[in-house]
Protein backbone atom coordinates (compact mmCIF):
# COMPACT_ATOMS: atom_id res chain seq x y z
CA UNK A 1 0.00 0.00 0.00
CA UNK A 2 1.38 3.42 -0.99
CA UNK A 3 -0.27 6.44 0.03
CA UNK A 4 1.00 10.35 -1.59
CA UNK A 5 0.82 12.22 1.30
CA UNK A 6 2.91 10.79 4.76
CA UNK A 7 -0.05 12.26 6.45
CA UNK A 8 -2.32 9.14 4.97
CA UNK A 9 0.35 6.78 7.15
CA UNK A 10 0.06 9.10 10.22
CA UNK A 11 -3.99 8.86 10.33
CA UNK A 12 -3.45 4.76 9.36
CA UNK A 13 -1.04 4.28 12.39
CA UNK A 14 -2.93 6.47 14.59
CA UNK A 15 -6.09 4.68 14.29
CA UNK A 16 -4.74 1.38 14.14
CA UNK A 17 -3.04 2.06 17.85
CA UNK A 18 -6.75 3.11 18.50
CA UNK A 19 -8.10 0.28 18.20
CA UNK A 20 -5.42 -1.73 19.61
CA UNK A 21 -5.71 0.08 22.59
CA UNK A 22 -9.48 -0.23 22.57
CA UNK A 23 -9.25 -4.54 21.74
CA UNK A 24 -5.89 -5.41 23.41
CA UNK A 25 -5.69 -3.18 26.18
CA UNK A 26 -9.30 -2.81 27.51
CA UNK A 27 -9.44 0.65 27.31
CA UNK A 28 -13.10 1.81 27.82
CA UNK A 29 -13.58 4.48 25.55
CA UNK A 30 -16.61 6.10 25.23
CA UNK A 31 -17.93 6.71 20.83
CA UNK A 32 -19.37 9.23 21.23
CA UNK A 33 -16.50 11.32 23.18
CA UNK A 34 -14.31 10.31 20.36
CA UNK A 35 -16.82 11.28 17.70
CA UNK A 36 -17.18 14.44 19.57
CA UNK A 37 -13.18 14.59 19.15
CA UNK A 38 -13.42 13.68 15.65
CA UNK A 39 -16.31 16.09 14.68
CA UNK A 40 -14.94 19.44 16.75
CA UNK A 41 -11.64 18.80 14.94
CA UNK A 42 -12.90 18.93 11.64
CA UNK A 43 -15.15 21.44 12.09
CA UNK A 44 -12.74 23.82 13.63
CA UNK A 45 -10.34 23.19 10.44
CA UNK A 46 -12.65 23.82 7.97
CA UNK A 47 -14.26 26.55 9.67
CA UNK A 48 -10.94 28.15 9.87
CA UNK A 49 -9.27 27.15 6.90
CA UNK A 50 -12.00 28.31 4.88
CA UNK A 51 -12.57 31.86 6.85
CA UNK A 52 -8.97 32.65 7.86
CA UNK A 53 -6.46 31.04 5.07
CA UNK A 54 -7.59 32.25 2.10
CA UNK A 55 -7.42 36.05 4.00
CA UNK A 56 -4.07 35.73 3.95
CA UNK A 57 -2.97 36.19 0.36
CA UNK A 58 -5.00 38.85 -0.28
CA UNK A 59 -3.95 42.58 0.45
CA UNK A 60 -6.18 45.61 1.28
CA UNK A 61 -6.41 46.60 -2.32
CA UNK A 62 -8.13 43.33 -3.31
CA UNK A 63 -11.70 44.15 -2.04
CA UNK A 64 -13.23 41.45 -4.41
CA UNK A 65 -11.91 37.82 -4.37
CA UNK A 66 -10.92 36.41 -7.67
CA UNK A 67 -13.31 34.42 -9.86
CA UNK A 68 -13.09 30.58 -8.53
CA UNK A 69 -11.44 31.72 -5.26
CA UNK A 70 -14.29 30.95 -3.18
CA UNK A 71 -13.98 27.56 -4.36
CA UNK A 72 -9.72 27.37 -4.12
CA UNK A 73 -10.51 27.73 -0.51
CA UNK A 74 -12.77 24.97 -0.13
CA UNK A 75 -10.85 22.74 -1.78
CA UNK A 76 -7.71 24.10 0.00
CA UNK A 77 -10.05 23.50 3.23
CA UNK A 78 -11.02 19.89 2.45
CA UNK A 79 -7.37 19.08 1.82
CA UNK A 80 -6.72 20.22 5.45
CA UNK A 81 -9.09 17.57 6.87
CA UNK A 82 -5.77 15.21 7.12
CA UNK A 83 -4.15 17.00 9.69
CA UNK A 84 -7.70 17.70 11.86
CA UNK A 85 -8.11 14.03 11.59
CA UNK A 86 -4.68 13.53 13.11
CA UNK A 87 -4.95 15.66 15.81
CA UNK A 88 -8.51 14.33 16.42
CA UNK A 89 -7.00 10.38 17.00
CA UNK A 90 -4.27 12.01 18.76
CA UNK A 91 -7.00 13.10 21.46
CA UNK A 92 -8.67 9.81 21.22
CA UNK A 93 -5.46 8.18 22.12
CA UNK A 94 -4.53 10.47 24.49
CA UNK A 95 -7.14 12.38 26.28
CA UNK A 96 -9.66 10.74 28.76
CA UNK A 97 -12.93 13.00 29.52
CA UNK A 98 -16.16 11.88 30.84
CA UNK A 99 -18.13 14.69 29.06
CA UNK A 100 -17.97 15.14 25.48
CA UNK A 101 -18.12 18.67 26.15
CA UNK A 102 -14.60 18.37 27.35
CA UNK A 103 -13.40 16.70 24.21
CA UNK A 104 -15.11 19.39 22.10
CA UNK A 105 -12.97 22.10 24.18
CA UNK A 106 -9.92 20.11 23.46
CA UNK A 107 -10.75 19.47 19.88
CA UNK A 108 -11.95 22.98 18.75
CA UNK A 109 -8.55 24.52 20.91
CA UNK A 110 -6.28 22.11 19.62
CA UNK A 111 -7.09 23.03 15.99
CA UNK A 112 -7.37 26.89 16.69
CA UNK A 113 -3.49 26.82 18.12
CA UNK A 114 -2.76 25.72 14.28
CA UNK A 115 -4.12 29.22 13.40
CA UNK A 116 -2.73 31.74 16.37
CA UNK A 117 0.55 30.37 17.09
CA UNK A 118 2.75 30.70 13.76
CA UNK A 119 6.53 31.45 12.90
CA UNK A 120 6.86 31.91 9.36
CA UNK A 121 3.13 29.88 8.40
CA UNK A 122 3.66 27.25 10.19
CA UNK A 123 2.31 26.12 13.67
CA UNK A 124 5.28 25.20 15.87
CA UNK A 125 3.03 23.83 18.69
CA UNK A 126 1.75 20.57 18.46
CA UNK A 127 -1.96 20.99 18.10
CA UNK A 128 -2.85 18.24 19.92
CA UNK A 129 -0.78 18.62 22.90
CA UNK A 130 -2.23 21.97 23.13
CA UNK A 131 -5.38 20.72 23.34
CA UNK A 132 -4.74 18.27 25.80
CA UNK A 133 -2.86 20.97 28.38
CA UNK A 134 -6.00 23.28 27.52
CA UNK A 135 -8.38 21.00 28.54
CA UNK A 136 -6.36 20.11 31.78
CA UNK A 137 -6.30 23.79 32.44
CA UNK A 138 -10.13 24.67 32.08
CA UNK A 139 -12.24 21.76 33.02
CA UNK A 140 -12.09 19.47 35.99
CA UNK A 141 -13.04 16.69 33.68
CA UNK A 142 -10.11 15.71 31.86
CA UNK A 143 -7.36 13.53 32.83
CA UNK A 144 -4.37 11.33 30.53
CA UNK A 145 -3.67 7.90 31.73
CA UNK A 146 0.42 7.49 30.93
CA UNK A 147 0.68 4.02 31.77
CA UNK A 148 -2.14 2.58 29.18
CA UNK A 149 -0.04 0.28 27.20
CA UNK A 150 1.16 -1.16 30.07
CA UNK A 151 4.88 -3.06 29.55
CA UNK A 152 4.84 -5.11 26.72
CA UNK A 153 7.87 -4.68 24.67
CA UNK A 154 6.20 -5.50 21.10
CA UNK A 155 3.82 -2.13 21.71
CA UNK A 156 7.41 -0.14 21.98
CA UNK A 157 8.17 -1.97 18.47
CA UNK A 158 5.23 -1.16 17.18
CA UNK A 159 5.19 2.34 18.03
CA UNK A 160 8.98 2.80 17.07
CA UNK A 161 8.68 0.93 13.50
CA UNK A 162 5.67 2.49 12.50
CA UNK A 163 6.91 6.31 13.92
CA UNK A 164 10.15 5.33 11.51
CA UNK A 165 7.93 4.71 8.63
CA UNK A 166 6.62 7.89 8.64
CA UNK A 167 9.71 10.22 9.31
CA UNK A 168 11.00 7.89 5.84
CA UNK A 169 7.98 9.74 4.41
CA UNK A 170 8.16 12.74 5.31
């Protein structure tokens, strides 16, 4: 299986770890947190995408977009859904909240940080992390479990192998 973009074999690890956690480790994950993670994500990036990227280019003078602009920045917003997605299974993983609420702060922050915190167009915070720390920070309802995978050496394989396969990518 080849995929073009190194973010295809980020969202394939990530969500096979996902459910490896959920079927080997007996994680008891809640759906519809996670699709709460999932959704807020993806909102948030096309939301933002759409409203704030396609700002950028343009200077004061342009007071009209361009003809097919409109529709540039949806596709350019579409295209973004990779790294939402990421960040969303990064929460999953991560994150444990009893509210989905809570995952919907940490989703919708997490993707925001992409937008405020920039050197040179490029977020230098990861996104997810953020919204793990700002969920921490403002609601009594989130928590991270460190020791989840336990001690078995083959999970530190796993993890190592497949993070290897995707720096080769990149």
């Amino acid at each position: 299986m080849k995929f073009p973009d190194a973010r295809d074999y980020q969202i394939l690890f990530l969500a096979l770890f996902l459910f490896l956690g959920i079927s080997t480790r007996d994680w008891t994950l809640r759906w519809d947190v996670m699709s709460v993670a999932v959704a807020s994500c993806c909102t948030t990036q096309l939301l933002l995408s759409f409203f704030i990227s396609g700002d950028r280019h343009r200077t004061p003078a342009d007071s009209t977009p361009p003809v097919g602009a409109q529709r540039d920045r949806l596709v350019r917003s579409l295209g973004s859904l990779r790294s939402a997605l990421i960040t969303a299974l990064g929460l999953c993983l991560l994150l444990r909240a009893n509210e989905p609420t809570t995952m919907a702060i940490a989703g919708c922050l997490a993707i925001a940080s992409k937008f405020l915190f920039r050197i040179r167009g490029k977020h230098f915070f990861n996104p997810a992390n953020f919204g793990i720390i700002a969920a921490l920070l403002l609601t009594s309802d989130a928590w991270v479990s460190p020791g989840q995978w336990g001690t078995d050496w083959w999970y530190l394989l796993l993890f190592a192998g497949t993070g290897g396969m995707v720096l080769q990518k990149v």
